[in-house]
C-alpha atoms as a PDB file:
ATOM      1  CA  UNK A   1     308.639 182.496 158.011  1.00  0.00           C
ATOM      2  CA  UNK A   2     305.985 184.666 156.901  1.00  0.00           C
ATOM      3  CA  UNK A   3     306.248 187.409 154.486  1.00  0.00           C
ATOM      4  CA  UNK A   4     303.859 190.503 154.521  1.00  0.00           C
ATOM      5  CA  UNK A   5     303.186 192.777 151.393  1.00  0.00           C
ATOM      6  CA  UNK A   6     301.644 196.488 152.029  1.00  0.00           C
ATOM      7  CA  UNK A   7     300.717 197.749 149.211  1.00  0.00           C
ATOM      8  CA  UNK A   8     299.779 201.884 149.197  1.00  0.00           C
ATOM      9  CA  UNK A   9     296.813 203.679 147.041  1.00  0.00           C
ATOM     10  CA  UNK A  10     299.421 204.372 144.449  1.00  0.00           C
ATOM     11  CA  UNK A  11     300.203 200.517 143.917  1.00  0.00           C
ATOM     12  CA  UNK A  12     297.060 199.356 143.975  1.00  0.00           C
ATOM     13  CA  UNK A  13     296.036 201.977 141.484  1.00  0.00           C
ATOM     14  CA  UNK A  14     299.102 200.896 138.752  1.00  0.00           C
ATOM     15  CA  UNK A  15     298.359 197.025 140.295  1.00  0.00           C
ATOM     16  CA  UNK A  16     294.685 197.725 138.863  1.00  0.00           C
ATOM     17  CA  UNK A  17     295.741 199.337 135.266  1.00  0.00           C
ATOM     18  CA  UNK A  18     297.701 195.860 134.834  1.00  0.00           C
ATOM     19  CA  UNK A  19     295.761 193.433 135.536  1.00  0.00           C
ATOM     20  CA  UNK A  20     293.564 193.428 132.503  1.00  0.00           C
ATOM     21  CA  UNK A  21     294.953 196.255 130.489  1.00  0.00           C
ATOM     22  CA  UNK A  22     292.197 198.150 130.669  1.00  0.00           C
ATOM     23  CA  UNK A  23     290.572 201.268 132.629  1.00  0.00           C
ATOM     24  CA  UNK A  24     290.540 201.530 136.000  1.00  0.00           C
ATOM     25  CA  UNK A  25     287.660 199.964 137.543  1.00  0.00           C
ATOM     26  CA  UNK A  26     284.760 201.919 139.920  1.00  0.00           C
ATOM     27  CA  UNK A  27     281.572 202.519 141.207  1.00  0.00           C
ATOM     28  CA  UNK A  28     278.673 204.400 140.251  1.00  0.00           C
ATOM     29  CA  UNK A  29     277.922 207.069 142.890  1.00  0.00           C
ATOM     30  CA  UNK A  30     274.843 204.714 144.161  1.00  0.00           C
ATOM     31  CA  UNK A  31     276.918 201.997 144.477  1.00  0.00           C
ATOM     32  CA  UNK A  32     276.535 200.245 141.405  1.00  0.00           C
ATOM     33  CA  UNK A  33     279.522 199.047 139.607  1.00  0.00           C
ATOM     34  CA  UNK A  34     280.017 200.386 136.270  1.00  0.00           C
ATOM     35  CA  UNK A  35     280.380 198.555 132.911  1.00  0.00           C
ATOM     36  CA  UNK A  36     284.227 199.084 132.745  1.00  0.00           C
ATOM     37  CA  UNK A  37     284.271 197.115 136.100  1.00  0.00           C
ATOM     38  CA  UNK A  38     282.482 194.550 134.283  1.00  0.00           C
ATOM     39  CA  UNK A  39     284.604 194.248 131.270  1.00  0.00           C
ATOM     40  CA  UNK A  40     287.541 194.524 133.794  1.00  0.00           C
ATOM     41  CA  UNK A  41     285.968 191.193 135.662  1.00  0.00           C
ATOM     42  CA  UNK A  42     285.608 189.496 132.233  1.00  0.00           C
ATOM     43  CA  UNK A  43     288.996 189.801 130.974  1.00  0.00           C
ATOM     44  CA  UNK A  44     290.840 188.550 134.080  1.00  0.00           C
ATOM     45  CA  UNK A  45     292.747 185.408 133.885  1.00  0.00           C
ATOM     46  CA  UNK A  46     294.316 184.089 136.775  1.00  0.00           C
ATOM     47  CA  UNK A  47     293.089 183.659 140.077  1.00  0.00           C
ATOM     48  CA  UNK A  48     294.899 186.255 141.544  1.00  0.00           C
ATOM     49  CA  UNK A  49     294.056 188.532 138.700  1.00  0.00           C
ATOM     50  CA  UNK A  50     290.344 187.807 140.044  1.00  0.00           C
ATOM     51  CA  UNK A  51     290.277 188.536 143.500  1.00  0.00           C
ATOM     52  CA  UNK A  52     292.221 191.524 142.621  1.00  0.00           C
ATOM     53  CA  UNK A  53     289.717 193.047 140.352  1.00  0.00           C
ATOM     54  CA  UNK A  54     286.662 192.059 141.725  1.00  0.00           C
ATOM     55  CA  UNK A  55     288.035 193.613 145.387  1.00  0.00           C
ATOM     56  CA  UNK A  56     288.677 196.678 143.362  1.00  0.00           C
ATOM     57  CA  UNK A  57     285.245 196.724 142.204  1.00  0.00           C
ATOM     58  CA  UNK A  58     283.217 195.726 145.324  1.00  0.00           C
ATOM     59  CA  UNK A  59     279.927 197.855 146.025  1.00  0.00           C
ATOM     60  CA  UNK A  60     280.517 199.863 149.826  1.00  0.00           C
ATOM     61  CA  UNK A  61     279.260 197.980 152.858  1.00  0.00           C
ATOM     62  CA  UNK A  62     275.639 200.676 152.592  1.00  0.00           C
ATOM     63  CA  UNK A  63     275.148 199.588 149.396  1.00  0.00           C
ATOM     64  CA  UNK A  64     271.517 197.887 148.484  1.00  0.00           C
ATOM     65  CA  UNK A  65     270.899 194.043 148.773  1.00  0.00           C
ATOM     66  CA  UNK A  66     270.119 193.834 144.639  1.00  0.00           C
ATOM     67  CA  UNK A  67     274.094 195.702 144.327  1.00  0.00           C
ATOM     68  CA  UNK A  68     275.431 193.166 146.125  1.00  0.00           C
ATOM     69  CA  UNK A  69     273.203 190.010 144.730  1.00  0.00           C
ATOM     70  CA  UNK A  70     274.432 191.713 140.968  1.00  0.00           C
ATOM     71  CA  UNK A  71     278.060 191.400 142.626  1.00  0.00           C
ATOM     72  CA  UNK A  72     278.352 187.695 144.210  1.00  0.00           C
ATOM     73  CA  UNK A  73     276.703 186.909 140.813  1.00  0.00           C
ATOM     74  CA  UNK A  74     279.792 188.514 138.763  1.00  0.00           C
ATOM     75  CA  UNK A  75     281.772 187.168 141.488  1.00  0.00           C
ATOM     76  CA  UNK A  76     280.849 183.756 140.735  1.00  0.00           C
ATOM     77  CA  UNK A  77     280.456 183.813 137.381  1.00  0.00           C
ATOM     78  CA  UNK A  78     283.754 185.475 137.076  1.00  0.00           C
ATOM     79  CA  UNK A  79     285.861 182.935 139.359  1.00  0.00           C
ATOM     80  CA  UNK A  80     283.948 180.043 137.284  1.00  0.00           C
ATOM     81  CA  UNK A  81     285.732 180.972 133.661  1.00  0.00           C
ATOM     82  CA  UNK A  82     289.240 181.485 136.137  1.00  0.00           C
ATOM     83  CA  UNK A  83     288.673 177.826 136.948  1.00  0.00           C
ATOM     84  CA  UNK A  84     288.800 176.592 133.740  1.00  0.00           C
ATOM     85  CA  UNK A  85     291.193 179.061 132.552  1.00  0.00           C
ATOM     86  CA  UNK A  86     293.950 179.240 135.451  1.00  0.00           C
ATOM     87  CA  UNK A  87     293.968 175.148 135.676  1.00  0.00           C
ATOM     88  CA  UNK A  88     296.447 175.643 138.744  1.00  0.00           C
ATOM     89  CA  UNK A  89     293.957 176.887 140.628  1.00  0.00           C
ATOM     90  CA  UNK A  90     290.621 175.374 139.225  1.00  0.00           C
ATOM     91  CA  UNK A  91     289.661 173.865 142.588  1.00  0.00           C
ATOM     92  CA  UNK A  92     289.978 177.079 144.342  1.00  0.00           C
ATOM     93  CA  UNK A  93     288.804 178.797 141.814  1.00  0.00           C
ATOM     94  CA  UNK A  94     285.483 176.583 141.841  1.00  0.00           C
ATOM     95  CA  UNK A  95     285.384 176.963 145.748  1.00  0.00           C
ATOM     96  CA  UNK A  96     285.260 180.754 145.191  1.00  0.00           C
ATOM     97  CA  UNK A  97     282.461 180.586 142.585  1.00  0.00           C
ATOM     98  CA  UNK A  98     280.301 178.215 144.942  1.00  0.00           C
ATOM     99  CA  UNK A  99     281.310 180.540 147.645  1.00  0.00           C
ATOM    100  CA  UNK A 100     279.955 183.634 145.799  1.00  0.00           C
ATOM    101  CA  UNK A 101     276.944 182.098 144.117  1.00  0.00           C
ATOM    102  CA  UNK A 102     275.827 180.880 147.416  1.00  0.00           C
ATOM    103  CA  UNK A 103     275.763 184.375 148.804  1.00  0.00           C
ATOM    104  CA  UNK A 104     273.673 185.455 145.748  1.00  0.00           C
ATOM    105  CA  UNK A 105     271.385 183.246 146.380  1.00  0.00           C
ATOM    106  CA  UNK A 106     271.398 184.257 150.131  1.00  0.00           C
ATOM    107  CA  UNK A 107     270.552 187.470 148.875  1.00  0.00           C
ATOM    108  CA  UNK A 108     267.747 186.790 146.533  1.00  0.00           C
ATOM    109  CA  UNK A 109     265.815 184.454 149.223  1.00  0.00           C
ATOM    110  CA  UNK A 110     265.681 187.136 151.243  1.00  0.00           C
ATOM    111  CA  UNK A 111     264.465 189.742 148.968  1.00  0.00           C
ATOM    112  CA  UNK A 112     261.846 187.468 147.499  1.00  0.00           C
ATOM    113  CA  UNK A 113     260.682 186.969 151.501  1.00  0.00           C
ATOM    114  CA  UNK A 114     260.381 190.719 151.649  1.00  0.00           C
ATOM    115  CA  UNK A 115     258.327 190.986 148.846  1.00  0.00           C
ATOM    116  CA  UNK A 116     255.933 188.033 149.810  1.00  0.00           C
ATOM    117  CA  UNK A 117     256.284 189.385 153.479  1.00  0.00           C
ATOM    118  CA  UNK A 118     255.138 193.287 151.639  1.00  0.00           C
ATOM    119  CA  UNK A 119     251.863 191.541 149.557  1.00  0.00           C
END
């Protein structure tokens, strides 16, 4: 038996305010995430408390590639400390950093073959 949860604007809003006790999270109007986001990714510590926050704070699908490198890297360095933190979950945890980090580096391979490809 499955159980589904929907959660509304308004409960992800107060679900946000709790997680880390601090400001809500956001997004700079180019798609940058702010310094509250960051100090909201730093303080989280549970698995759950991560992917929460960092889904709060994830740049829009038009942002630029160096956003979204900047965000698989506080994605992954983020899910590292859960791992050693939230010991229930340290192999997931670790999973998601690899996960993330991998991406980053997807991301900065391919912007340093644009700028060889551009010289």
């Amino acid at each position: 038996m499955s159980h589904r949860v929907v959660i509304t604007s308004s409960d992800f809003a107060d679900i946000r305010g709790q997680v880390a006790g601090i400001g809500t999270p956001g997004v700079r109007a180019e798609g940058e995430v702010n310094d509250m986001a960051g100090d909201t990714a730093n303080e989280v510590r549970t698995l759950m408390q991560a992917h929460t926050v960092l889904t709060a704070i994830r740049p829009p699908d038009d942002a630029s590639p160096q956003v979204w490198r900047d965000y698989y890297r506080r994605s992954a360095a983020t899910y590292a400390r859960v791992a050693e933190i939230d010991r229930g979950h340290h192999h997931e945890a670790l999973y998601w950093s690899e996960r993330e980090g991998r991406k980053a580096d997807e991301i900065t391979r391919k912007l340093n073959g644009m700028k060889s490809a551009s010289n």
